[in-house]
Protein backbone atom coordinates (compact mmCIF):
# COMPACT_ATOMS: atom_id res chain seq x y z
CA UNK A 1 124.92 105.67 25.88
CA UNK A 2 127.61 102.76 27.60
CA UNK A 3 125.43 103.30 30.73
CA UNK A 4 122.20 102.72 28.87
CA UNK A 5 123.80 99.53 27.99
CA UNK A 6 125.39 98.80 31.30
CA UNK A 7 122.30 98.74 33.44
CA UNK A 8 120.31 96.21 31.28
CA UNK A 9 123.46 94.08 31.44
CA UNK A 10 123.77 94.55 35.53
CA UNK A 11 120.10 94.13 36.22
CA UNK A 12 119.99 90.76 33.88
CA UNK A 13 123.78 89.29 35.47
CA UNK A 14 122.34 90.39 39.23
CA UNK A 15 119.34 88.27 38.58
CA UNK A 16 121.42 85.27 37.27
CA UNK A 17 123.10 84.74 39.97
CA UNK A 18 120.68 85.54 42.50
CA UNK A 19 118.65 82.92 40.51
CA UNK A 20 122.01 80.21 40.77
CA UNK A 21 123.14 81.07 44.41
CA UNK A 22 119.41 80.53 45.31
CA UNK A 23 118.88 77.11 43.57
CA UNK A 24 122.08 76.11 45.52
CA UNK A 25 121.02 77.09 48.94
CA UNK A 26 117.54 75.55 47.81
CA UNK A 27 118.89 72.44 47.22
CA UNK A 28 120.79 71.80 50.55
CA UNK A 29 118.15 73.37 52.29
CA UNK A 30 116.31 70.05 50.89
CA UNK A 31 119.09 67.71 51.38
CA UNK A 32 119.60 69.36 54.91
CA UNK A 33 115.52 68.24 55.43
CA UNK A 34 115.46 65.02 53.98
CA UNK A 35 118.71 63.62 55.87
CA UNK A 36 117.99 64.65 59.09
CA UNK A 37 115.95 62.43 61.31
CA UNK A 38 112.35 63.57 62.52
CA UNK A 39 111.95 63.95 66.13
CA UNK A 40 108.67 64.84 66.34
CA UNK A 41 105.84 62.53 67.03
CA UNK A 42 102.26 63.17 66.83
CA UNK A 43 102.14 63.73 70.98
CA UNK A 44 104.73 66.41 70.45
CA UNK A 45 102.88 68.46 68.00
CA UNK A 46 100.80 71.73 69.57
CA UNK A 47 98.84 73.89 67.81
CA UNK A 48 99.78 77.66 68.23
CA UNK A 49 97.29 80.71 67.95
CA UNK A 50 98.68 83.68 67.11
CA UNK A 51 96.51 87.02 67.65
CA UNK A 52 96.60 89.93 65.19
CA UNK A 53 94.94 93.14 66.53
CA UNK A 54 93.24 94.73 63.46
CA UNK A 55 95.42 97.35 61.24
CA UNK A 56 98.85 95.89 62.58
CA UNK A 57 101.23 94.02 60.70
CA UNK A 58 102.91 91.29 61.92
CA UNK A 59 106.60 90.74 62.16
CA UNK A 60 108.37 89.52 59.44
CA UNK A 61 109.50 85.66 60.85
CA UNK A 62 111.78 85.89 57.94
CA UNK A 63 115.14 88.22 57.37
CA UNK A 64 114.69 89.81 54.07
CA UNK A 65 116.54 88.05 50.98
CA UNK A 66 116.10 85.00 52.34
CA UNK A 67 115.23 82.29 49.85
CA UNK A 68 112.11 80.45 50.95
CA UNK A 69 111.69 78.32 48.21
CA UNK A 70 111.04 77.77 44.23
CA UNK A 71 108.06 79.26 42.35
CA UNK A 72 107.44 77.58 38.71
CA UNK A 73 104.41 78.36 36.34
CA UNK A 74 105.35 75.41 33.90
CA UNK A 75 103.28 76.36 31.31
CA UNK A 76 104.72 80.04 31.10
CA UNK A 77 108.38 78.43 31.20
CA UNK A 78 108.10 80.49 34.57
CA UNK A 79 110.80 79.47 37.25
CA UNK A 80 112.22 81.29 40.17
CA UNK A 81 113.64 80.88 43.69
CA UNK A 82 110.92 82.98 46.22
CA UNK A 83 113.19 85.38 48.37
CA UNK A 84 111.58 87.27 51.50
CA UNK A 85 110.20 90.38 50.47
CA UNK A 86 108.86 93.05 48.29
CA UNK A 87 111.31 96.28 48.49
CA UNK A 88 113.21 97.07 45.01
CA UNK A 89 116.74 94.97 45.60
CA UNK A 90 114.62 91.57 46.16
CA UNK A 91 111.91 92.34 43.42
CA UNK A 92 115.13 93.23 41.10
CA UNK A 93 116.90 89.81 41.83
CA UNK A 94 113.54 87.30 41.59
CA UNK A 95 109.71 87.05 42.59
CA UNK A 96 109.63 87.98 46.16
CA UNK A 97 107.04 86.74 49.22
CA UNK A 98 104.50 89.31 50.47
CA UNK A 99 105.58 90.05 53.96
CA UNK A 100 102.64 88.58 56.62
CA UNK A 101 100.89 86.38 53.75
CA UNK A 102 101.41 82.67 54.50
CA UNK A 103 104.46 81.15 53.93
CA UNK A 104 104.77 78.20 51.64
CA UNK A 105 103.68 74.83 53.22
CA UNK A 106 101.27 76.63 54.94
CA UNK A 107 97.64 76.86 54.77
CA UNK A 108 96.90 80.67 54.75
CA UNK A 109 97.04 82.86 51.30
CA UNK A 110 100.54 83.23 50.31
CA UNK A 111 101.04 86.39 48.70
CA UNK A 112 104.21 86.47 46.02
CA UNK A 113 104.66 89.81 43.88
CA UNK A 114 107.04 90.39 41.32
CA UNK A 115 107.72 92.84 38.41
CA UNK A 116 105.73 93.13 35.51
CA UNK A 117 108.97 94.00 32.96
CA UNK A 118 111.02 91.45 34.80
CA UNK A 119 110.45 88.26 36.47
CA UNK A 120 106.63 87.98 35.86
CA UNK A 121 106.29 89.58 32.38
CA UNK A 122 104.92 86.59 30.83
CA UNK A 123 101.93 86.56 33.75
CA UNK A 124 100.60 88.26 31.10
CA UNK A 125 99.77 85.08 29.40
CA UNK A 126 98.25 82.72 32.46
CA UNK A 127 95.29 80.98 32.23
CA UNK A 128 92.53 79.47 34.03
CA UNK A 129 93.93 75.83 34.87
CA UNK A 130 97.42 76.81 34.66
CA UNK A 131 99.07 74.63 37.18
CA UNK A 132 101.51 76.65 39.79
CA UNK A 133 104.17 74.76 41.72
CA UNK A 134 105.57 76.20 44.98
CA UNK A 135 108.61 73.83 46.66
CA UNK A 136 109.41 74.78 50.12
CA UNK A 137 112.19 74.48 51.64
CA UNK A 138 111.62 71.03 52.97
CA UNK A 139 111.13 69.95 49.23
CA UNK A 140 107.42 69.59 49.82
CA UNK A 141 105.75 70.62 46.40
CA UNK A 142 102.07 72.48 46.95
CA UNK A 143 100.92 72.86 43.09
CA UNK A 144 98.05 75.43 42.68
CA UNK A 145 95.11 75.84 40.17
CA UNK A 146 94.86 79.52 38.68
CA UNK A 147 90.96 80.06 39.23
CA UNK A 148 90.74 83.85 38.16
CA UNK A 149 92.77 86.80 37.60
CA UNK A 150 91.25 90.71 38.25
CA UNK A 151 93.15 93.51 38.49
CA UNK A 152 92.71 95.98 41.52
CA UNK A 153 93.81 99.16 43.07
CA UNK A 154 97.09 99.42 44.64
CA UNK A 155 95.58 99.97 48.07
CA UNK A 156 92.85 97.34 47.98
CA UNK A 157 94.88 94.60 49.62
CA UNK A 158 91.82 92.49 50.81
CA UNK A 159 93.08 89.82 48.24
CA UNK A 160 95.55 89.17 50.10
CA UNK A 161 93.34 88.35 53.61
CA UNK A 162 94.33 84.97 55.36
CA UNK A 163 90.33 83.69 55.23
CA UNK A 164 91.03 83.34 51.27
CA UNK A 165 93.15 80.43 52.03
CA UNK A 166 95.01 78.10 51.30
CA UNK A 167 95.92 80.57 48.12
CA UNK A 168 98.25 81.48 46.08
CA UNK A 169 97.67 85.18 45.17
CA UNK A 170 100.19 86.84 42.89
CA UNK A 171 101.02 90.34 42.33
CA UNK A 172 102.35 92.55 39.25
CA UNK A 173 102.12 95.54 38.17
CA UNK A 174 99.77 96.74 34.69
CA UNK A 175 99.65 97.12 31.65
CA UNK A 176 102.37 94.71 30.59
């Protein structure tokens, strides 16, 4: 019986201060950006192509855990710090980024999952309209417009293809 209390209590405190250490390392990451001087002109700026051969995936750019930036449904009272990652230690901690989806500032189809009894329980409740905020970083804010929501397969991951950009796709788990 303690240990059916216990876990609840570990999974909640885990999350807590995954959620604190991540606002803190969010917030100098944005001091960090907005103190230091540019360098880059618009000479110095190139364009890179990067080529994905069909049916590979491409290597994560990011280590896992790493916090990438804040995720806030405002409407839903929804507000997280995005870590790197989908396996069961990020998901457990906050809403994690979908591992070669766009990354936020970017202008592919960012994919962000999180679990339906945890972090994005209340996605139950979104609407058309409802305004998402992503912060990167750099403390540029990208808010998003929820146009639909369907529920699919586990395998079909088309959703998630780069042409759907720039998108915000998020992921859970049903029923809630």
């Amino acid at each position: 019986g303690l240990a059916l209390i216990a876990w609840p209590v570990y999974v909640a405190t885990d999350s807590a201060i995954a959620q604190w250490s991540g606002r803190r390392q969010l917030a100098h990451a944005i001091e960090k950006a907005h103190t230091m001087p540019s360098r880059t002109t618009v000479g110095d700026q190139q364009e890179t192509i990067v080529v994905r051969t069909p049916g590979t995936t491409p290597r994560a750019a990011v280590a896992p855990g790493t916090v990438l930036g804040q995720f806030e449904v405002p409407r839903l009272g929804l507000s997280y710090v995005l870590l790197e990652g989908t396996d069961n230690r990020t998901l457990g901690r906050s809403v994690g980024h979908v591992e070669g989806t766009g990354l936020p500032g970017s202008p592919g189809n960012i994919g962000i999952a999180g679990h339906r009894d945890t972090h994005f329980r209340k996605l139950e409740w979104i609407h058309r309209d409802d305004e998402i905020v992503l912060t990167s970083r750099d403390g540029a804010r990208d808010v998003y417009r929820v146009e639909w929501s369907r529920l699919f397969r586990p395998g079909d991951i088309q959703v998630l293809d780069e042409s759907h950009g720039p998108a915000l796709t998020l992921i859970t788990c049903f029923p809630f």
